[in-house]
C-alpha atoms as a PDB file:
ATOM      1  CA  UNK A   1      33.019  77.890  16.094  1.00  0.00           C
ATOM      2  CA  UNK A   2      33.709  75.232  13.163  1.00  0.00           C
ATOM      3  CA  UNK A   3      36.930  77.278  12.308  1.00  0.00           C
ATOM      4  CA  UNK A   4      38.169  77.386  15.861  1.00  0.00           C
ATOM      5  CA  UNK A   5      37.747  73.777  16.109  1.00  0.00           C
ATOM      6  CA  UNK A   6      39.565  73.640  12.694  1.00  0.00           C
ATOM      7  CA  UNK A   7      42.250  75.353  13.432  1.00  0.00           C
ATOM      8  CA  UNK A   8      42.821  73.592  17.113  1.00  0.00           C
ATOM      9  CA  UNK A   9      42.451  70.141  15.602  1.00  0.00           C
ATOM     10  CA  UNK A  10      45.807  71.605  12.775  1.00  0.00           C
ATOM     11  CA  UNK A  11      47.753  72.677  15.570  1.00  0.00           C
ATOM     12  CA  UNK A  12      47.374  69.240  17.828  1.00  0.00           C
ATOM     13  CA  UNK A  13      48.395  67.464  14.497  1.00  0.00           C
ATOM     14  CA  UNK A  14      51.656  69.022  13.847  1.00  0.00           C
ATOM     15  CA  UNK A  15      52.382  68.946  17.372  1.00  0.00           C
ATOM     16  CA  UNK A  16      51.183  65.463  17.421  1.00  0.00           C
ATOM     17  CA  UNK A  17      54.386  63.326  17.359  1.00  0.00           C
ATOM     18  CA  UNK A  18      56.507  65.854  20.390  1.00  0.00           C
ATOM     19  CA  UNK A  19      54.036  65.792  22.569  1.00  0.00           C
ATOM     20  CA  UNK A  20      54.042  62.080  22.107  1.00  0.00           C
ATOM     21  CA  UNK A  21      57.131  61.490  22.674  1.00  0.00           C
ATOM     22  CA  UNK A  22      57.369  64.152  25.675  1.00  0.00           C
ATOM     23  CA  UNK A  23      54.666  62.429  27.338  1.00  0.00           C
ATOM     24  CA  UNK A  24      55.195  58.586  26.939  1.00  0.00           C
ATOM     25  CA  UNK A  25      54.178  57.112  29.414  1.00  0.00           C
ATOM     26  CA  UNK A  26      52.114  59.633  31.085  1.00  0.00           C
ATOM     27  CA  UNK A  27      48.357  59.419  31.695  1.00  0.00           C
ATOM     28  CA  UNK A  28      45.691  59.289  29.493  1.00  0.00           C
ATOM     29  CA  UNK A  29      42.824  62.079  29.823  1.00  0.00           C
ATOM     30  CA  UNK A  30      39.618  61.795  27.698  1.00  0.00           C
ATOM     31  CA  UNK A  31      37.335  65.146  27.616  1.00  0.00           C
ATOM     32  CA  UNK A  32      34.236  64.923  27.010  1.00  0.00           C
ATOM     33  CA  UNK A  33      32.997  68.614  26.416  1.00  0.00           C
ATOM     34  CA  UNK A  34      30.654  69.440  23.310  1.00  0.00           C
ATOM     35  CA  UNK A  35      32.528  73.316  24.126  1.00  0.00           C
ATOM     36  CA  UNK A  36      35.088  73.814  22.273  1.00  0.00           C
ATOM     37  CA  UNK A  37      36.240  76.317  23.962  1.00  0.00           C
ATOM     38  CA  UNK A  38      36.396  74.208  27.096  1.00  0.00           C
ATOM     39  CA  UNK A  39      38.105  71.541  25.174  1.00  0.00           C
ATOM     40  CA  UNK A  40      41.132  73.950  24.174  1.00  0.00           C
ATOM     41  CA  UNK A  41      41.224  75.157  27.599  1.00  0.00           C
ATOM     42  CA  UNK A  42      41.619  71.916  29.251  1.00  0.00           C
ATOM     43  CA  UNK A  43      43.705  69.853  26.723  1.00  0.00           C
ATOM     44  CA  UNK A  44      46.282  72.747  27.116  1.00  0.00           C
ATOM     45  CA  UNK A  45      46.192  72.862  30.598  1.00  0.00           C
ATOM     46  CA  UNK A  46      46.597  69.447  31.059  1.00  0.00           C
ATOM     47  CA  UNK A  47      48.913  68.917  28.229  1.00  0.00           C
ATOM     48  CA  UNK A  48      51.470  71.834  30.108  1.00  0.00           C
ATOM     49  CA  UNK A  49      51.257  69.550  32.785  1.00  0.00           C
ATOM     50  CA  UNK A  50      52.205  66.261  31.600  1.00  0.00           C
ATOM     51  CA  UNK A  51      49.317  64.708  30.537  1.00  0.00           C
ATOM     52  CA  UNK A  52      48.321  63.287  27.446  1.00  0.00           C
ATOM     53  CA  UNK A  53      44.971  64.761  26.137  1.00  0.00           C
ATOM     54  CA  UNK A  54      42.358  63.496  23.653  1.00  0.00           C
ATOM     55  CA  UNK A  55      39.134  64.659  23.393  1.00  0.00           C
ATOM     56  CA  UNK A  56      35.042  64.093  22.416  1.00  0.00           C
ATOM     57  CA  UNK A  57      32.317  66.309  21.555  1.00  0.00           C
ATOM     58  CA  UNK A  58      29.623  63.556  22.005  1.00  0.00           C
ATOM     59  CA  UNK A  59      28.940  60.091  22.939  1.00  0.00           C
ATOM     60  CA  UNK A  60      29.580  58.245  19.477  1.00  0.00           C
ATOM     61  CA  UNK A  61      33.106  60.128  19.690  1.00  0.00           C
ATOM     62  CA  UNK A  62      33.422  58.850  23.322  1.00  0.00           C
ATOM     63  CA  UNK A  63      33.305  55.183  22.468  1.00  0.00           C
ATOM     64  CA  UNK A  64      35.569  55.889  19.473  1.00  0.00           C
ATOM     65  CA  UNK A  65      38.641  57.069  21.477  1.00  0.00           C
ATOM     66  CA  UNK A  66      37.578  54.592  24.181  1.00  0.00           C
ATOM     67  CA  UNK A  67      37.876  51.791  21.708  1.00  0.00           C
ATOM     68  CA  UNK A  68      41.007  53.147  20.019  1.00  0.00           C
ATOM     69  CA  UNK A  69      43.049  53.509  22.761  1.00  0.00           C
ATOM     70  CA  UNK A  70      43.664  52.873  26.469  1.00  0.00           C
ATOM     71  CA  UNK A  71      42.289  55.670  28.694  1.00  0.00           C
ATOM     72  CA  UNK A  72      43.480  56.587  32.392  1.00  0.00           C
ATOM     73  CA  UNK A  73      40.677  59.407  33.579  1.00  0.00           C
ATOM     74  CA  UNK A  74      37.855  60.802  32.035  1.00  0.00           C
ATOM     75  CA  UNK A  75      36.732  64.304  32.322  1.00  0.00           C
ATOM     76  CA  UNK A  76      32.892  64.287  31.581  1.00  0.00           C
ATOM     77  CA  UNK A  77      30.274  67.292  30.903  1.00  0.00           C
ATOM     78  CA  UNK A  78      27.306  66.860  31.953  1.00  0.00           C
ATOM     79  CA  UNK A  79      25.246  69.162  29.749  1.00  0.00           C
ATOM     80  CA  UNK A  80      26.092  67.270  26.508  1.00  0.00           C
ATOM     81  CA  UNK A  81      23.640  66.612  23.396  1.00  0.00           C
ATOM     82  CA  UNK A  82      21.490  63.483  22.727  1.00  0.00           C
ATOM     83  CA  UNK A  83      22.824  61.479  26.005  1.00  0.00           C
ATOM     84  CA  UNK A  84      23.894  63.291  29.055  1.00  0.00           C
ATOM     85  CA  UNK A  85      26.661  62.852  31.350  1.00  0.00           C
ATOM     86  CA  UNK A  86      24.764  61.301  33.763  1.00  0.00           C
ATOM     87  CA  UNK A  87      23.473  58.819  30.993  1.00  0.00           C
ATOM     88  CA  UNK A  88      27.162  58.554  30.049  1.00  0.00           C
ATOM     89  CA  UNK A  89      28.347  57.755  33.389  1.00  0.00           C
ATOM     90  CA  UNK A  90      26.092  54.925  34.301  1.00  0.00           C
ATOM     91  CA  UNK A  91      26.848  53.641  30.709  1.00  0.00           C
ATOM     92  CA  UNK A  92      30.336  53.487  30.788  1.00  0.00           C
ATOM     93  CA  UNK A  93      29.936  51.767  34.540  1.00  0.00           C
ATOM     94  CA  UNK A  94      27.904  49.469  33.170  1.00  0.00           C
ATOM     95  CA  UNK A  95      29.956  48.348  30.141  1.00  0.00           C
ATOM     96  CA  UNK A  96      33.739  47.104  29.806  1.00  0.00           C
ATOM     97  CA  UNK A  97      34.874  50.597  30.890  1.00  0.00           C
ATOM     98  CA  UNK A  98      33.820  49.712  33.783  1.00  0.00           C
ATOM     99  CA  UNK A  99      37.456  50.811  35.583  1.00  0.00           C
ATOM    100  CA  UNK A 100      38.015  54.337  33.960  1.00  0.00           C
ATOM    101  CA  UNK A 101      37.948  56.848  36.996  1.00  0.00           C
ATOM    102  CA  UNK A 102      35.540  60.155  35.780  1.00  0.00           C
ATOM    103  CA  UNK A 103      35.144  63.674  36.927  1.00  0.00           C
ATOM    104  CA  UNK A 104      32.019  65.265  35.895  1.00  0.00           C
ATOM    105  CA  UNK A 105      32.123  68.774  34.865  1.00  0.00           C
ATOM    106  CA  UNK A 106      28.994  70.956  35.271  1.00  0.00           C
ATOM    107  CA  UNK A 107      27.424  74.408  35.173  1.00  0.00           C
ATOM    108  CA  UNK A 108      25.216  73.544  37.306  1.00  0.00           C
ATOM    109  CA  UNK A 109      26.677  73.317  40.727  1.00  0.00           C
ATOM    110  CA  UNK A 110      23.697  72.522  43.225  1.00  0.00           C
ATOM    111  CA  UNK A 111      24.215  69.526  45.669  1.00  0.00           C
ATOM    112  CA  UNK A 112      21.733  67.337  44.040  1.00  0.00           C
ATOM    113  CA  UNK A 113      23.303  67.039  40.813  1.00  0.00           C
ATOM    114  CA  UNK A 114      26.956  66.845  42.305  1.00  0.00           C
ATOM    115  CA  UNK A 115      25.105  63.800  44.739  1.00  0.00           C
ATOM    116  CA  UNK A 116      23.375  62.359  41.124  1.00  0.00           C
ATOM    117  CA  UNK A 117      26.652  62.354  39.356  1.00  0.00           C
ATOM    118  CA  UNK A 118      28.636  60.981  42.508  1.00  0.00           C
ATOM    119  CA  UNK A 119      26.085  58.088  43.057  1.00  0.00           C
ATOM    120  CA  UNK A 120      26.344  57.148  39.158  1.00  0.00           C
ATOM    121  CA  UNK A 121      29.220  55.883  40.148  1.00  0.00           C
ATOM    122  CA  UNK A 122      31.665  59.738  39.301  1.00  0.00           C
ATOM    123  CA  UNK A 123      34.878  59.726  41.163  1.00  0.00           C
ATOM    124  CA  UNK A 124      34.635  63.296  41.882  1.00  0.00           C
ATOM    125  CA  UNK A 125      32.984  66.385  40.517  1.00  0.00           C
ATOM    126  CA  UNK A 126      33.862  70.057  38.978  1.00  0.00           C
ATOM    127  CA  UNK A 127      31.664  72.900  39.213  1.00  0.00           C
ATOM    128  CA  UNK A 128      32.381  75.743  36.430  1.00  0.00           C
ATOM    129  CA  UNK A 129      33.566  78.324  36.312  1.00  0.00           C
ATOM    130  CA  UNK A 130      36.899  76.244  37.912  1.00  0.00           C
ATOM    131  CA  UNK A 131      40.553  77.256  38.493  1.00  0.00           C
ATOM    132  CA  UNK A 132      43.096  75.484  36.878  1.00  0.00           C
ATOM    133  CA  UNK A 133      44.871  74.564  40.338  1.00  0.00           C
ATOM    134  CA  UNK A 134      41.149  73.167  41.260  1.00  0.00           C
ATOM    135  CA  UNK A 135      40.869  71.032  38.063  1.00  0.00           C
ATOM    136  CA  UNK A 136      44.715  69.731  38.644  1.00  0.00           C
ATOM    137  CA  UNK A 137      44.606  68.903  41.951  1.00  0.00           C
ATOM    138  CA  UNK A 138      41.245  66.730  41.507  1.00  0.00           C
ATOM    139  CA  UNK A 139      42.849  64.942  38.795  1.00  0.00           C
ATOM    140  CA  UNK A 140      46.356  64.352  40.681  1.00  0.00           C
ATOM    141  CA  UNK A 141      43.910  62.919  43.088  1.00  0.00           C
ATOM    142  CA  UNK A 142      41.588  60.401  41.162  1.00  0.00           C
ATOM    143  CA  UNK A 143      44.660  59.153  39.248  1.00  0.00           C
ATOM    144  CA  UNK A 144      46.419  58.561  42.958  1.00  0.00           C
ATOM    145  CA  UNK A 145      43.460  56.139  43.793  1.00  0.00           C
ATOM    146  CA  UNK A 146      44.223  52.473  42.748  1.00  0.00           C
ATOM    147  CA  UNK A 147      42.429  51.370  40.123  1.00  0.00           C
ATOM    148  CA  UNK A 148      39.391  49.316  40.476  1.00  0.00           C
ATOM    149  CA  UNK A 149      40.093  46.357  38.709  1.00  0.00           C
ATOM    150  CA  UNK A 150      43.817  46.400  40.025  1.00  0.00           C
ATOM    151  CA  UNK A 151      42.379  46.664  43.334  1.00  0.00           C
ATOM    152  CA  UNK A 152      39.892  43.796  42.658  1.00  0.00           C
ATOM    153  CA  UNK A 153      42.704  41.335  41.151  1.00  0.00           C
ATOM    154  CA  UNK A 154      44.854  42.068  44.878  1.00  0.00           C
ATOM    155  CA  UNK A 155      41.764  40.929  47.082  1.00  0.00           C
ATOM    156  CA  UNK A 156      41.667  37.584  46.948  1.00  0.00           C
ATOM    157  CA  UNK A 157      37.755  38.043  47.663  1.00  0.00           C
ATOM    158  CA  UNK A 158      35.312  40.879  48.591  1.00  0.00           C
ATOM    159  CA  UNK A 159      34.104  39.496  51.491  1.00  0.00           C
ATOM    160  CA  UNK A 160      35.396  40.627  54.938  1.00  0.00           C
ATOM    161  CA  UNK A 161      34.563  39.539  58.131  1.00  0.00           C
ATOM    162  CA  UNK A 162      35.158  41.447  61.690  1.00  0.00           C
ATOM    163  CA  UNK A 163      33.843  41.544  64.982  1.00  0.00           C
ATOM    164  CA  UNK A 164      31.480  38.904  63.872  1.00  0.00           C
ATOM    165  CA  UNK A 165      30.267  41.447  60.961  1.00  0.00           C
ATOM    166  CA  UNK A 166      30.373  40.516  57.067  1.00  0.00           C
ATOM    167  CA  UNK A 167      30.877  43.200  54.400  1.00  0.00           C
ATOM    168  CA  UNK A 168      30.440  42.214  50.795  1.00  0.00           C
ATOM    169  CA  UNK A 169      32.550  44.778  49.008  1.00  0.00           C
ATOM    170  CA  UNK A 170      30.686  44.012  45.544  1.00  0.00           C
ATOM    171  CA  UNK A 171      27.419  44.034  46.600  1.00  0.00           C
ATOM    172  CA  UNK A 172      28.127  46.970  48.918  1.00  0.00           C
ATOM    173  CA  UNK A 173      26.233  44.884  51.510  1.00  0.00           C
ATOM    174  CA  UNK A 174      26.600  45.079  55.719  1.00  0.00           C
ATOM    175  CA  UNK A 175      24.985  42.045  57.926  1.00  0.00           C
ATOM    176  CA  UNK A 176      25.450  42.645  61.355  1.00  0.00           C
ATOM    177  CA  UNK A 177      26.090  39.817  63.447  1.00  0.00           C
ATOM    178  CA  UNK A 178      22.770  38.981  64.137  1.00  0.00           C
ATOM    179  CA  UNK A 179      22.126  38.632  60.238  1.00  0.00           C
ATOM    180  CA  UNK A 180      20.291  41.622  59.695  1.00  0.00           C
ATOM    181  CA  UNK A 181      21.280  43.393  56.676  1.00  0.00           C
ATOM    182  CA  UNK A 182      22.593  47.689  58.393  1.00  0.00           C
ATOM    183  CA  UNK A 183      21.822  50.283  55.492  1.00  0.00           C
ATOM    184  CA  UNK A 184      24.891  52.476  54.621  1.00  0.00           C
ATOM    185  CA  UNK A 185      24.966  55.589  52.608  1.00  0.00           C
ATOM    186  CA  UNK A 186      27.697  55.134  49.275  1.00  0.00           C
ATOM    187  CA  UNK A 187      30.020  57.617  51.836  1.00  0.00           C
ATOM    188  CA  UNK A 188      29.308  55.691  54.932  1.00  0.00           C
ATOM    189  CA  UNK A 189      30.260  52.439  53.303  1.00  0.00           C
ATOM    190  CA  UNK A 190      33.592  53.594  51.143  1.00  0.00           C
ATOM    191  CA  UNK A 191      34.981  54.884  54.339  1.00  0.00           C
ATOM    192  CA  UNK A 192      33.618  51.863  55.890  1.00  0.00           C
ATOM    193  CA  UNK A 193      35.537  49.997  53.566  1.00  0.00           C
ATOM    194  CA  UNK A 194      38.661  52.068  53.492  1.00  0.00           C
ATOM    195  CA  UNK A 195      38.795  51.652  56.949  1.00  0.00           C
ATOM    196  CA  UNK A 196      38.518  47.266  57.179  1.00  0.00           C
ATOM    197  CA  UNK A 197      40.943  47.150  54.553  1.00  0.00           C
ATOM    198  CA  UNK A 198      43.418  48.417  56.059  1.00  0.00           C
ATOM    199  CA  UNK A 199      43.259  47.285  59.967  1.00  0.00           C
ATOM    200  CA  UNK A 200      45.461  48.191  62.330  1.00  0.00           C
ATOM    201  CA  UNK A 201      46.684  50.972  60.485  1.00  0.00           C
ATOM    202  CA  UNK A 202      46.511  54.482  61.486  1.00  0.00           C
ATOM    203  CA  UNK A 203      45.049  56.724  58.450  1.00  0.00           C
ATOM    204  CA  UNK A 204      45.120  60.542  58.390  1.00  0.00           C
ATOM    205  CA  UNK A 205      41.891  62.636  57.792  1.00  0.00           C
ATOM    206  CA  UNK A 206      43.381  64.027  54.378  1.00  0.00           C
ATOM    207  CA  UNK A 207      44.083  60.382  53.067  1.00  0.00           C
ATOM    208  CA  UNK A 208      40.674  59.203  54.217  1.00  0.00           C
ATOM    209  CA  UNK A 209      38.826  61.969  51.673  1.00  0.00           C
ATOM    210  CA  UNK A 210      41.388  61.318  49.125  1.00  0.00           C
ATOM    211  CA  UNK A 211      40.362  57.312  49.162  1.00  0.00           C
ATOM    212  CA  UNK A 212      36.769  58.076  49.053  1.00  0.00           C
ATOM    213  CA  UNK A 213      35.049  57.227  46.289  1.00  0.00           C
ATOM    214  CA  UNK A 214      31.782  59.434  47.210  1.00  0.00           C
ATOM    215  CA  UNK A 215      33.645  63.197  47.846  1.00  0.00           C
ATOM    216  CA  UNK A 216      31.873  66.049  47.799  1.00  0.00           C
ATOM    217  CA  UNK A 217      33.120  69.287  47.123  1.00  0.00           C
ATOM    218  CA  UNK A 218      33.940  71.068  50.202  1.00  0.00           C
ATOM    219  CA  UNK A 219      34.465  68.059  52.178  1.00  0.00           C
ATOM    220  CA  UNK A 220      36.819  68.753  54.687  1.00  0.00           C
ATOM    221  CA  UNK A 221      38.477  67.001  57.825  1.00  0.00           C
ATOM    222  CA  UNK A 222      34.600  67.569  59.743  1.00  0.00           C
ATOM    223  CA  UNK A 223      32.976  65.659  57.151  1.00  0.00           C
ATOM    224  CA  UNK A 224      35.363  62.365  58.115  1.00  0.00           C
ATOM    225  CA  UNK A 225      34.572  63.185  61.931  1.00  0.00           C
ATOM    226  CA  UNK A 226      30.971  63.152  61.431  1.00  0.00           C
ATOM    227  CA  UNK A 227      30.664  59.852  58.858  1.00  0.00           C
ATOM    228  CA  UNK A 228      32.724  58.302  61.838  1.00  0.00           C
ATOM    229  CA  UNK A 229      30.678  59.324  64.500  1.00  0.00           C
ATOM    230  CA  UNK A 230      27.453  57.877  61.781  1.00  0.00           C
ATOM    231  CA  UNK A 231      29.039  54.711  61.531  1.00  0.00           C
ATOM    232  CA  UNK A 232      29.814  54.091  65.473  1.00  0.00           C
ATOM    233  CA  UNK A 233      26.019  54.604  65.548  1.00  0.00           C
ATOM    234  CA  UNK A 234      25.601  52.334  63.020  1.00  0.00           C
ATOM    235  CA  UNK A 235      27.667  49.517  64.483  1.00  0.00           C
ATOM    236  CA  UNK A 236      25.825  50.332  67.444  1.00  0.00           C
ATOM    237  CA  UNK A 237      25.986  48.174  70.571  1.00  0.00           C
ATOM    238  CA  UNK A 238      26.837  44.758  68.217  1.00  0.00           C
ATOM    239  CA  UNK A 239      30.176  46.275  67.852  1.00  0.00           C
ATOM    240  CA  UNK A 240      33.015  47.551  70.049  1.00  0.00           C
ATOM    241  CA  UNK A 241      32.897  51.324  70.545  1.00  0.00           C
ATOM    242  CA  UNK A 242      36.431  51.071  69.960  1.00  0.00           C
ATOM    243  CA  UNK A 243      36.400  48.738  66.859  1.00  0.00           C
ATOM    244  CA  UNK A 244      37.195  52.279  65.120  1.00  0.00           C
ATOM    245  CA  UNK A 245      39.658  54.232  67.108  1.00  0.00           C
ATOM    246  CA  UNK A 246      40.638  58.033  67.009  1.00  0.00           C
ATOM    247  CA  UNK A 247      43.923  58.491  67.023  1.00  0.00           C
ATOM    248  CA  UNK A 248      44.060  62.582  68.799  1.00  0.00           C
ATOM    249  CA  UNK A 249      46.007  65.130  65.544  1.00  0.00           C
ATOM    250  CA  UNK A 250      46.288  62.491  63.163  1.00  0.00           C
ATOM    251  CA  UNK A 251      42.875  60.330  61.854  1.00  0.00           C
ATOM    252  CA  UNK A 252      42.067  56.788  62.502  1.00  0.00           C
ATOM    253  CA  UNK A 253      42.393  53.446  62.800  1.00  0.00           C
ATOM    254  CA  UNK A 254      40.181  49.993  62.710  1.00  0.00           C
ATOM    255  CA  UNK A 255      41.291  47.967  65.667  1.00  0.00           C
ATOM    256  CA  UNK A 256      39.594  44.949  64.707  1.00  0.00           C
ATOM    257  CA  UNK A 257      41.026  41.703  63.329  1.00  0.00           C
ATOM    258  CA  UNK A 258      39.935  41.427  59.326  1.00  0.00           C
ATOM    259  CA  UNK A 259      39.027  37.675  58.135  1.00  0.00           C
ATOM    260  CA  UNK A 260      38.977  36.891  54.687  1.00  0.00           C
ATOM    261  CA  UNK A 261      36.943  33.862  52.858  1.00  0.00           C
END
């Protein structure tokens, strides 16, 4: 395994400076993988596609290419010695890489680790085995999304009033009208949010689930329908039925006016 790694590690430094130079200003993937195996197959798959690749075993290699250069996504195992992904994600979160979009990559496929991973604070979630079309297309995705901190520095505050509602986008906090604080799930409130900051706008199913934050895999056009139809209920009869508007083929739109202070 040490001689694979080896011989990997010789071949990315002589092709070192024309991939460089191929790729300038393309976007930086970390992977985070303590397979080798899985870090070959990824780098080159993402490197054929115009990326540029580095990659980590562990954690203390993590923060070293973290710290030595800028980073765009990170692709993160879960199953990883000492600290696991999930430790990892909430981590990195939680410290000055606070903006770096990360996929979490996982054996184990069942719903309550993707959920785990997603409510960490992951931007999305692989399952292995995974198809390289799979693994591209998630990371075309992510990298679509604004970044956090670009997104932050636009608003010229996080709190947004409509309808007589308040939504505190940092605190991830909903008072209804009458004061009363209205629970949200993480996917209730990013489409939620998707949908006030953007009023009067119609959005399309597919560019809803694309914005979302919280995705799971195997969300589909339904899954929008149905968080809609939750968060009429939750609005409830302090809101206008129509304060979020279906727009028949196409997706939706919020119909309210957006205040912001």
């Amino acid at each position: 395994m040490k001689s694979y790694e080896k011989n990997f590690d010789n071949d990315k430094q002589q092709k070192s400076n024309v991939v460089d130079k191929r790729q300038a200003g393309a976007a930086s993937i970390l992977i985070v993988d303590d397979d080798p195996g899985i870090r070959v197959l990824l780098s080159n798959l993402l490197r054929r596609n115009g990326f540029r690749v580095t990659t980590a075993a562990d954690y203390d290699e993590m923060v070293g290419e973290l710290e030595a250069r800028h980073i765009d996504l990170m692709l993160l195992d879960v199953m990883l010695p000492g600290a696991s992904g999930f430790d990892i994600c909430r981590d990195v979160r939680a410290g000055g890489w606070g903006d770096i979009p990360i996929i979490m990559i996982s054996a184990r496929g069942d719903e309550a680790d993707r959920v785990a991973g997603l409510e960490l604070g992951a931007d999305d979630y692989i399952a292995k085995p995974f198809g390289d079309s799979e693994v591209l297309a998630r990371v075309r995705a992510v990298l679509r999304r604004p970044p956090l901190a670009e997104r932050a520095r636009k608003e010229r505050t996080h709190i947004l009033r409509f309808a007589g509602w308040t939504m505190d986008l940092r605190r991830r906090e909903l008072c209804a009208p009458s004061g009363a604080a209205v629970t949200l799930s993480s996917a209730e409130f990013d489409l939620l949010a998707n949908l006030v900051e953007h009023p009067q706008q119609i959005i399309g199913r597919d560019r809803l689930l694309e914005l979302a934050r919280f995705r799971l895999p195997g969300s589909s056009d339904r899954s929008i329908d149905v968080l809609v139809s939750r968060l009429r209920g939750k609005l409830g009869g302090d809101c206008d039925p129509q304060i979020i508007r279906t727009v028949r083929g196409f997706g939706y739109m919020f119909a309210a006016d957006v205040e912001r202070s």
